[in-house]
C-alpha atoms as a PDB file:
ATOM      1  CA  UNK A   1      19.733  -4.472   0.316  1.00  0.00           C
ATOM      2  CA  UNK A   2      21.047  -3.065   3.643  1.00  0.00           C
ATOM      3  CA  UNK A   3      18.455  -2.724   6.610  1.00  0.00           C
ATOM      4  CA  UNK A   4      16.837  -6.135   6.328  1.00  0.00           C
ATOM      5  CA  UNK A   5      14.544  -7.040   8.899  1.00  0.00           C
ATOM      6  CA  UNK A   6      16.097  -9.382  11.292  1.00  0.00           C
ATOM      7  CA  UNK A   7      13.025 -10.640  12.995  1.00  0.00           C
ATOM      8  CA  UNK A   8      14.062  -9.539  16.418  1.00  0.00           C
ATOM      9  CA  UNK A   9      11.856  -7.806  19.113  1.00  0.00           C
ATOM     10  CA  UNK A  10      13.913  -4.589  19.826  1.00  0.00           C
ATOM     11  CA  UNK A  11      11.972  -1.576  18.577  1.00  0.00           C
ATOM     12  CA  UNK A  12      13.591   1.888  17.018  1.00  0.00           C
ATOM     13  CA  UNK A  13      15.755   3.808  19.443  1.00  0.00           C
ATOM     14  CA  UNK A  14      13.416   6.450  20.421  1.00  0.00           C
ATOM     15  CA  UNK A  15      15.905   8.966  18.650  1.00  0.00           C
ATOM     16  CA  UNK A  16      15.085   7.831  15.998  1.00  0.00           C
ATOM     17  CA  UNK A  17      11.811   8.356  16.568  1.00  0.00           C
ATOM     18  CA  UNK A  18      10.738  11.561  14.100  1.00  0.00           C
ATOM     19  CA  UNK A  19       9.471  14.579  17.130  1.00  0.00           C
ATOM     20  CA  UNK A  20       7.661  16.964  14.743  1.00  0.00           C
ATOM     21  CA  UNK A  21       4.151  18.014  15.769  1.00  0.00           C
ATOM     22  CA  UNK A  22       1.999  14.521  15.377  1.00  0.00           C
ATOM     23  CA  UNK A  23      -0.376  14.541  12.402  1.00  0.00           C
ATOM     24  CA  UNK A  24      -4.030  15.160  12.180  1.00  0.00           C
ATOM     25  CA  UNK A  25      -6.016  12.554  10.647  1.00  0.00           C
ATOM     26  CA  UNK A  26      -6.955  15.093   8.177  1.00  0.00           C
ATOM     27  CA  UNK A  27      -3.944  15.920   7.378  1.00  0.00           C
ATOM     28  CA  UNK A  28      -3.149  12.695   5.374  1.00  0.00           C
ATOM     29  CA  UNK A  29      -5.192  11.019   1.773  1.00  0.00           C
ATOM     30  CA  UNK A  30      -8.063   9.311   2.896  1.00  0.00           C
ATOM     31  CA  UNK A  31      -6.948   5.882   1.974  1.00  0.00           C
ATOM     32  CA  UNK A  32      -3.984   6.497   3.894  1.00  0.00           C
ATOM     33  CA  UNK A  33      -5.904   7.101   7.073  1.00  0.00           C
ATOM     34  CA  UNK A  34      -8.211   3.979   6.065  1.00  0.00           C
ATOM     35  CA  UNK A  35      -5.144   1.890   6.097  1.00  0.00           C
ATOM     36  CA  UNK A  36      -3.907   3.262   9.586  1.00  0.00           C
ATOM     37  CA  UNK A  37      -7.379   2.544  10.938  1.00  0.00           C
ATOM     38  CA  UNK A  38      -6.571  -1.102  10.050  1.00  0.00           C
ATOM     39  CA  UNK A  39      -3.083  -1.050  11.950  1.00  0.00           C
ATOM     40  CA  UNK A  40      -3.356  -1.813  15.522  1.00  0.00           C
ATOM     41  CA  UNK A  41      -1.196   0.455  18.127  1.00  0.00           C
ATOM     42  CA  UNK A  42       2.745  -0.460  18.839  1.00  0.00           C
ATOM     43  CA  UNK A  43       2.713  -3.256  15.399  1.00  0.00           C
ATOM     44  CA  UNK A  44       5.611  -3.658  13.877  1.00  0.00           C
ATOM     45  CA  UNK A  45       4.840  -2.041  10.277  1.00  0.00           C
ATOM     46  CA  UNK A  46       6.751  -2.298   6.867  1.00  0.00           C
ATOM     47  CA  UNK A  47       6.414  -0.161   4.497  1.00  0.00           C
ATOM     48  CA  UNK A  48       6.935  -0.818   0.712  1.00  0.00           C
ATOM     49  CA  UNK A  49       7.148   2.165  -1.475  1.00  0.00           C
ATOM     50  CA  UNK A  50       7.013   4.627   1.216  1.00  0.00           C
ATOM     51  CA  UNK A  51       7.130   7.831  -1.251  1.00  0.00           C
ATOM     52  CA  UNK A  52       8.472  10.906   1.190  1.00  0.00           C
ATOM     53  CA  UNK A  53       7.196   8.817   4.085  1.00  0.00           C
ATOM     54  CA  UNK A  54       3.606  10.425   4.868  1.00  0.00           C
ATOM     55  CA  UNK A  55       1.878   7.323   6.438  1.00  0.00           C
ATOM     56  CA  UNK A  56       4.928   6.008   7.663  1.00  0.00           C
ATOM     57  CA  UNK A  57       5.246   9.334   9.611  1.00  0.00           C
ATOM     58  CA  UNK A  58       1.326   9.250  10.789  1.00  0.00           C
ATOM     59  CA  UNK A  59       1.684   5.424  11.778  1.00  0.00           C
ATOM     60  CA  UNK A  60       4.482   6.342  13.908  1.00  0.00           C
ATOM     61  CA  UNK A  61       3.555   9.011  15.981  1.00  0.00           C
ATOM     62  CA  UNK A  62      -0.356   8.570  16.211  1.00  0.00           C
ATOM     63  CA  UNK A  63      -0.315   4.873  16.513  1.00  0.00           C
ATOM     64  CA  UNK A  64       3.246   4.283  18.360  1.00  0.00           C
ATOM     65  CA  UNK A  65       4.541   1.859  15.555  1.00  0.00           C
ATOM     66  CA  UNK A  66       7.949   0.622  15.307  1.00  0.00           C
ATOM     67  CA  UNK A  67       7.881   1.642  11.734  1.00  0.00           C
ATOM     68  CA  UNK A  68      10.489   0.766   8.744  1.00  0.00           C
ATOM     69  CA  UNK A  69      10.570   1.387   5.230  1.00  0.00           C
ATOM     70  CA  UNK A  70      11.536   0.461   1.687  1.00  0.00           C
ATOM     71  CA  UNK A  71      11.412   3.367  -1.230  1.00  0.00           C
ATOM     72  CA  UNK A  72      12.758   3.201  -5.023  1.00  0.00           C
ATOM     73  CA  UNK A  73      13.718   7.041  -5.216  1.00  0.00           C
ATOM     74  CA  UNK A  74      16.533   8.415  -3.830  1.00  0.00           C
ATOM     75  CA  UNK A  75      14.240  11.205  -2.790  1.00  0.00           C
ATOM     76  CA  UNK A  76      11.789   9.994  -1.185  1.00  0.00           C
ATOM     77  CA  UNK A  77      14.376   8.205   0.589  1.00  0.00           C
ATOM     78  CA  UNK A  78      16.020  11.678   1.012  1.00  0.00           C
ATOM     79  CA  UNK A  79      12.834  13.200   2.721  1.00  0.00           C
ATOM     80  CA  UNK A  80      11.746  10.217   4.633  1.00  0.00           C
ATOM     81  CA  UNK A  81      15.322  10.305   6.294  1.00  0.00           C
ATOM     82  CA  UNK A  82      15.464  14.183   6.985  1.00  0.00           C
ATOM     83  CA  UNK A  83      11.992  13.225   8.982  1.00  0.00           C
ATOM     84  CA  UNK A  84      14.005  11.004  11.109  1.00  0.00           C
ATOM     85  CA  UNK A  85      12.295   7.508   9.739  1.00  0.00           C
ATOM     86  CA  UNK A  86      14.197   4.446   9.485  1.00  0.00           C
ATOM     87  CA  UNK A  87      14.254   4.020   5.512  1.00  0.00           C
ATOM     88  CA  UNK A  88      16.390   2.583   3.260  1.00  0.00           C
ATOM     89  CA  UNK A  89      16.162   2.440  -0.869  1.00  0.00           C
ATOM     90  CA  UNK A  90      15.320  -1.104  -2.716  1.00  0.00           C
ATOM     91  CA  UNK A  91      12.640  -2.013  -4.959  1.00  0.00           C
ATOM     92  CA  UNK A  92       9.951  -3.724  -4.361  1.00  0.00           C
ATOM     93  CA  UNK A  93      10.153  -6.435  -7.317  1.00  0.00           C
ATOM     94  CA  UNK A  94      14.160  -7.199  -6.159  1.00  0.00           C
ATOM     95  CA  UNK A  95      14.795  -6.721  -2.537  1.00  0.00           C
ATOM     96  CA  UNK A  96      11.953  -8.531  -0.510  1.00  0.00           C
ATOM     97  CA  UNK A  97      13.380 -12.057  -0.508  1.00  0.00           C
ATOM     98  CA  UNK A  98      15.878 -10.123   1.659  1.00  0.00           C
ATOM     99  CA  UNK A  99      13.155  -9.952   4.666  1.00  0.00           C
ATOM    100  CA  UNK A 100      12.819 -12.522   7.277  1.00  0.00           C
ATOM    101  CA  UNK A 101       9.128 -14.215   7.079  1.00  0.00           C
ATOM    102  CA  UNK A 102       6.630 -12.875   9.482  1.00  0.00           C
ATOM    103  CA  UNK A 103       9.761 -10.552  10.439  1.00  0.00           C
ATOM    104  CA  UNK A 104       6.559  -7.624  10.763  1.00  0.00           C
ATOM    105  CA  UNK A 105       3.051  -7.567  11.899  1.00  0.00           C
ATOM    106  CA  UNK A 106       1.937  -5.620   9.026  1.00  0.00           C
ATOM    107  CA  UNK A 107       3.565  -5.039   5.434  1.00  0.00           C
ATOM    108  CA  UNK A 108       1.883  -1.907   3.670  1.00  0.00           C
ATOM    109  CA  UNK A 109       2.020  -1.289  -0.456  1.00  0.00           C
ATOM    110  CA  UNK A 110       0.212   1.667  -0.992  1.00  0.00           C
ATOM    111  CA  UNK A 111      -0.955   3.027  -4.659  1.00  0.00           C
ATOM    112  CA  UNK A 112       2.571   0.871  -5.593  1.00  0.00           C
ATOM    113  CA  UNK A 113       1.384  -2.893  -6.753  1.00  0.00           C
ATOM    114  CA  UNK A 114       0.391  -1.805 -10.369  1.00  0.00           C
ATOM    115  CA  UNK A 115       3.964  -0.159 -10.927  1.00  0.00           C
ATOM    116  CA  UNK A 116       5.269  -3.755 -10.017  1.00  0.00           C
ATOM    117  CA  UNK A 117       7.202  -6.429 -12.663  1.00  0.00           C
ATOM    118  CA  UNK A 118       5.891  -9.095 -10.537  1.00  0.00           C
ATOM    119  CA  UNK A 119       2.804  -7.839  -8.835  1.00  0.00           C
ATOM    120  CA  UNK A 120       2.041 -12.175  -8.254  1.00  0.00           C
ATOM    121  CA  UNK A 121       5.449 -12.443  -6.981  1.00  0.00           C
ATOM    122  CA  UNK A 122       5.455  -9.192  -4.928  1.00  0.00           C
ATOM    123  CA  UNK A 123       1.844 -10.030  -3.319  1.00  0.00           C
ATOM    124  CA  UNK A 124       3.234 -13.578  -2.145  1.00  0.00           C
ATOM    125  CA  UNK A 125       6.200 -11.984  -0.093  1.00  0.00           C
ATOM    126  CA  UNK A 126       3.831  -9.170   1.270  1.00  0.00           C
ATOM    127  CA  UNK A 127       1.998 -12.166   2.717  1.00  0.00           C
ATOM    128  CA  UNK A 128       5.412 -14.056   3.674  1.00  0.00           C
ATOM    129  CA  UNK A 129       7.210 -11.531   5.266  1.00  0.00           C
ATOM    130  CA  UNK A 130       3.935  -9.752   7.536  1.00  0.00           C
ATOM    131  CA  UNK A 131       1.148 -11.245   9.579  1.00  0.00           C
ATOM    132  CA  UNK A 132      -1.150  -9.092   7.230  1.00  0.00           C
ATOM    133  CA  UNK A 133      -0.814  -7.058   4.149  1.00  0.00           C
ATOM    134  CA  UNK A 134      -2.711  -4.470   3.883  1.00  0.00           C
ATOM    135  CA  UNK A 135      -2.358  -3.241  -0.599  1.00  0.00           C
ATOM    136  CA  UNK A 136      -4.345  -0.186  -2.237  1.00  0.00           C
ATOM    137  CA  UNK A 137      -4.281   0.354  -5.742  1.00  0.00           C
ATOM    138  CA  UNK A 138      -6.391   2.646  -8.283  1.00  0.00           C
ATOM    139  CA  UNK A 139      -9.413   0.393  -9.792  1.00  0.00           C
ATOM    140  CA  UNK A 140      -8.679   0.302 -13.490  1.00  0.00           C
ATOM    141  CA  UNK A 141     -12.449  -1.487 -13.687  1.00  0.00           C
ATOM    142  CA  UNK A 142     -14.313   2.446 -12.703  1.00  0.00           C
ATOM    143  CA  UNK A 143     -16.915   3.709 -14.558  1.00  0.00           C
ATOM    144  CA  UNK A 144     -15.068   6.586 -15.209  1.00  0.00           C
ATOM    145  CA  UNK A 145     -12.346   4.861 -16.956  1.00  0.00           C
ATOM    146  CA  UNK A 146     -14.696   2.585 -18.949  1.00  0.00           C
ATOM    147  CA  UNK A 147     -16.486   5.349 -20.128  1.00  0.00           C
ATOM    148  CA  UNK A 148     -13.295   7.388 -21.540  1.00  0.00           C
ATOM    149  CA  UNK A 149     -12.285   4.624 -23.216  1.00  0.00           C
ATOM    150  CA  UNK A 150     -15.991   3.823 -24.788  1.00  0.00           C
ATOM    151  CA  UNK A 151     -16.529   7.323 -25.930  1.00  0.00           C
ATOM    152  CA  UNK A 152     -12.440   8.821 -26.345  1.00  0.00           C
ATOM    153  CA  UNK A 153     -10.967   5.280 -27.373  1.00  0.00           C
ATOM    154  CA  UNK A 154      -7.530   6.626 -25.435  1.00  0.00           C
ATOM    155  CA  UNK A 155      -6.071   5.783 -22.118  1.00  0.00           C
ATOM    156  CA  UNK A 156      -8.006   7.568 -19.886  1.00  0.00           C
ATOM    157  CA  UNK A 157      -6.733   9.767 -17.376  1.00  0.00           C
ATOM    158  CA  UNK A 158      -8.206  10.147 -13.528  1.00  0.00           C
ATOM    159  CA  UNK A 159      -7.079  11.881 -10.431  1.00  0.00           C
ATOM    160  CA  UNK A 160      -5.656   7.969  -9.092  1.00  0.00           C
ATOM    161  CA  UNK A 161      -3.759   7.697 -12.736  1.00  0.00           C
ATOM    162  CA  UNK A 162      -2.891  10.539 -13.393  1.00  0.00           C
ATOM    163  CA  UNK A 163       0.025  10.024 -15.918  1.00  0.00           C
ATOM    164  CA  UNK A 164      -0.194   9.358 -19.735  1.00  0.00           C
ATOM    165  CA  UNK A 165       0.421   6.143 -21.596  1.00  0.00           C
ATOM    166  CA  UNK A 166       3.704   6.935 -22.723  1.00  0.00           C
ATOM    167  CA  UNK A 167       5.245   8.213 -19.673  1.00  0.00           C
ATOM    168  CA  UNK A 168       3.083   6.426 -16.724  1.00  0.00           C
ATOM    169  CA  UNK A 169       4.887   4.165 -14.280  1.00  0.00           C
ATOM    170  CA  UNK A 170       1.797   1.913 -14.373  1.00  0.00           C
ATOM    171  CA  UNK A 171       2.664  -1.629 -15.983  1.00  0.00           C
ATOM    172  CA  UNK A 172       0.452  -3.831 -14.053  1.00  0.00           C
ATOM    173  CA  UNK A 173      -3.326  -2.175 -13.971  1.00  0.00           C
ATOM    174  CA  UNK A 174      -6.091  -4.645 -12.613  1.00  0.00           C
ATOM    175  CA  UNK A 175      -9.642  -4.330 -10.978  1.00  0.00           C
ATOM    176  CA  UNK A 176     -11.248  -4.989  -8.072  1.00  0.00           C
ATOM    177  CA  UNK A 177     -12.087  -8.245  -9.112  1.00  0.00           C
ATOM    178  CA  UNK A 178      -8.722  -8.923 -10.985  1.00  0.00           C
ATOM    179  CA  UNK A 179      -7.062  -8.669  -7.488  1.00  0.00           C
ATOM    180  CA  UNK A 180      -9.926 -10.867  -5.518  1.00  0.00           C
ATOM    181  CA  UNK A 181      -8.975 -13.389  -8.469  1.00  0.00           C
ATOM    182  CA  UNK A 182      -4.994 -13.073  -7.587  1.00  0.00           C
ATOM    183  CA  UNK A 183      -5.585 -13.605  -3.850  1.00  0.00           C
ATOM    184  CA  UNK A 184      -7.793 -16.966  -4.374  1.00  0.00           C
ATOM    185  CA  UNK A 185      -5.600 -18.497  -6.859  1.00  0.00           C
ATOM    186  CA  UNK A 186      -2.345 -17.525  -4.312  1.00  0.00           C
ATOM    187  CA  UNK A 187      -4.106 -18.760  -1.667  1.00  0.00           C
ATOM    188  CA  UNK A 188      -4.666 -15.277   0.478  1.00  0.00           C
ATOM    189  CA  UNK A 189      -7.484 -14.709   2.812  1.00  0.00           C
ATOM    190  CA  UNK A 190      -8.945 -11.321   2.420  1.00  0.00           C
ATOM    191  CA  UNK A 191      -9.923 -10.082   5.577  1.00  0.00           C
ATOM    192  CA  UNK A 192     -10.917  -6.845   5.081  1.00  0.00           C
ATOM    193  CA  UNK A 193     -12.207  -4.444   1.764  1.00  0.00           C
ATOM    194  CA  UNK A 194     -12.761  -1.232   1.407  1.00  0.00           C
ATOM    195  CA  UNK A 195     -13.435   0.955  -1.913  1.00  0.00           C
ATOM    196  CA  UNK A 196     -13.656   4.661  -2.305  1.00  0.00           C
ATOM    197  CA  UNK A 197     -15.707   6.809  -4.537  1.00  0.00           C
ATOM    198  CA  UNK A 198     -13.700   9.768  -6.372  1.00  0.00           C
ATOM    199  CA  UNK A 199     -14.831  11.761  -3.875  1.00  0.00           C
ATOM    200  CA  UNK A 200     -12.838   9.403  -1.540  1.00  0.00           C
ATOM    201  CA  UNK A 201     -16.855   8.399   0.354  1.00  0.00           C
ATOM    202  CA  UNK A 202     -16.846   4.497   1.227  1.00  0.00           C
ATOM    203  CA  UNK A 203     -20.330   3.913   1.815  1.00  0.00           C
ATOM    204  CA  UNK A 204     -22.507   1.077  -0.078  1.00  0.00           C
ATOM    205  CA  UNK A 205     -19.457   0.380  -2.084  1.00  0.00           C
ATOM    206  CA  UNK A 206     -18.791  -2.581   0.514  1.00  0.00           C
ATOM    207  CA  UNK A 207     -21.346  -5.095   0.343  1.00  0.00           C
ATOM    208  CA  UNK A 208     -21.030  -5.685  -3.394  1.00  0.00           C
ATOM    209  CA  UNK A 209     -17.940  -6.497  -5.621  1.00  0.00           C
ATOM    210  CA  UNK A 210     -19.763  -5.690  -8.212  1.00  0.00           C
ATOM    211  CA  UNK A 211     -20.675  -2.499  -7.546  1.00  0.00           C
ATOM    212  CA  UNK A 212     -16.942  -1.643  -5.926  1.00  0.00           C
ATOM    213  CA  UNK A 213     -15.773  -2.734  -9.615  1.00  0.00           C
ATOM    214  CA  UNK A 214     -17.661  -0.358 -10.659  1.00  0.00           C
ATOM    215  CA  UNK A 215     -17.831   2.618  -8.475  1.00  0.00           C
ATOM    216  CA  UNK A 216     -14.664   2.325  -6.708  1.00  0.00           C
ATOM    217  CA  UNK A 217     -11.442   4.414  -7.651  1.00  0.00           C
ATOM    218  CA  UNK A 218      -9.673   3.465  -5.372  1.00  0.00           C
ATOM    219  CA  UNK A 219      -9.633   0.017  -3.376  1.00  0.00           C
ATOM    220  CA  UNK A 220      -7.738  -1.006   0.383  1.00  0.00           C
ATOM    221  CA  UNK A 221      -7.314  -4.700   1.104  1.00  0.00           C
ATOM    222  CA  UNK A 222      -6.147  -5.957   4.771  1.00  0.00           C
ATOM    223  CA  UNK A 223      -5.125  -9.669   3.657  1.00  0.00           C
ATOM    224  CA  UNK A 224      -3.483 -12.676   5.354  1.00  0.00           C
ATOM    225  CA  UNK A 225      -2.091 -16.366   4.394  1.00  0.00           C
ATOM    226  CA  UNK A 226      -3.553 -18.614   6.483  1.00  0.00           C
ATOM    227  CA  UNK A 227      -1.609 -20.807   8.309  1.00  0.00           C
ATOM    228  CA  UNK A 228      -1.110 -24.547   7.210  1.00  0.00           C
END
């Protein structure tokens, strides 16, 4: 791994800052907007499995982050780059032991934990490494989902899992209440939980887990490890 972290205070050159015409909020997936809402101005922000660099791009120039981050593919590497982001490849499962701890006010993993080896292992260095972790993943527990199986008896396919068995980088598919489960026996405070509706609506999808199990397609966590 090549650009680790080193924990230090001095923020991106502002050439490297990327200068194209700042985003809309509408111009990004709603969950990706949800999880900038969560990121407060001028943070220092990881990002893990930054695709071609989309939020990384928003964070930067509508919320002045110092932004960084870490993608698999050589081409989303490639596009984040020609952007003018600070990126570097390494993979999620391998290369964060390689960050300093609390070397970032926020670590992102967006729509990435259930292609993980180790989601356990990558969910405890989120935690290590940033202040808060903020994690969104598709909610294998939707009705949708439960209901293809019940009536098709195949994988089901949605717009958030899209892929089919045999050729889906998927390994590690969990619920709602799979993931509440993984953060109490690690430990990790959730702070914050928000689920979407396939029509990417939030509302009454928040007071119950339950119903978020349920109705949710998508789910964003803001989490923490408390301090000892």
């Amino acid at each position: 791994m090549t650009d680790a972290a080193d924990g230090n205070d001095d923020p991106m050159p502002v050439a490297a800052r990327p200068r194209a015409e700042t985003r809309r909020p509408s111009d990004i997936r709603v969950d990706l907007r949800l999880i900038a809402d969560m990121i407060r101005p001028q943070s220092r922000v990881l990002d893990v499995g930054c695709g071609d660099g989309q939020l990384l791009k928003y964070l930067v120039q509508a919320r002045d982050v110092v932004g960084r981050g870490i993608e698999l593919s050589q081409a989303g590497v490639n596009a984040s780059v020609a952007q003018g982001l600070s990126v570097v490849q390494g993979d999620a499962d391998a290369d964060l032991g390689n960050y300093p701890t609390q070397a970032f006010d926020y670590v992102v993993l967006s729509q990435t934990l259930q292609a993980t080896r180790n989601p356990r292992q990558v969910v405890s260095e989120l935690v290590r490494i940033g202040r808060k972790a903020i994690i969104s993943f598709p909610n294998f527990g939707f009705w949708r989902i439960r209901w293809s199986l019940l009536l098709r008896g195949r994988m089901p396919k949605t717009p958030a899992l899209g892929y089919e068995w045999h050729d889906t980088p998927n390994i590690h598919l969990c619920t709602v209440l799979d993931f509440v489960d993984l953060c109490e026996r690690l430990g990790i405070q959730i702070e914050r939980r928000i689920s979407l509706t396939s029509r990417g609506r939030t509302a009454f999808l928040q007071s119950s887990l339950h119903l978020a199990n349920v109705f949710g397609e998508q789910a964003v966590f803001l989490v923490s490890k408390p301090e000892r």
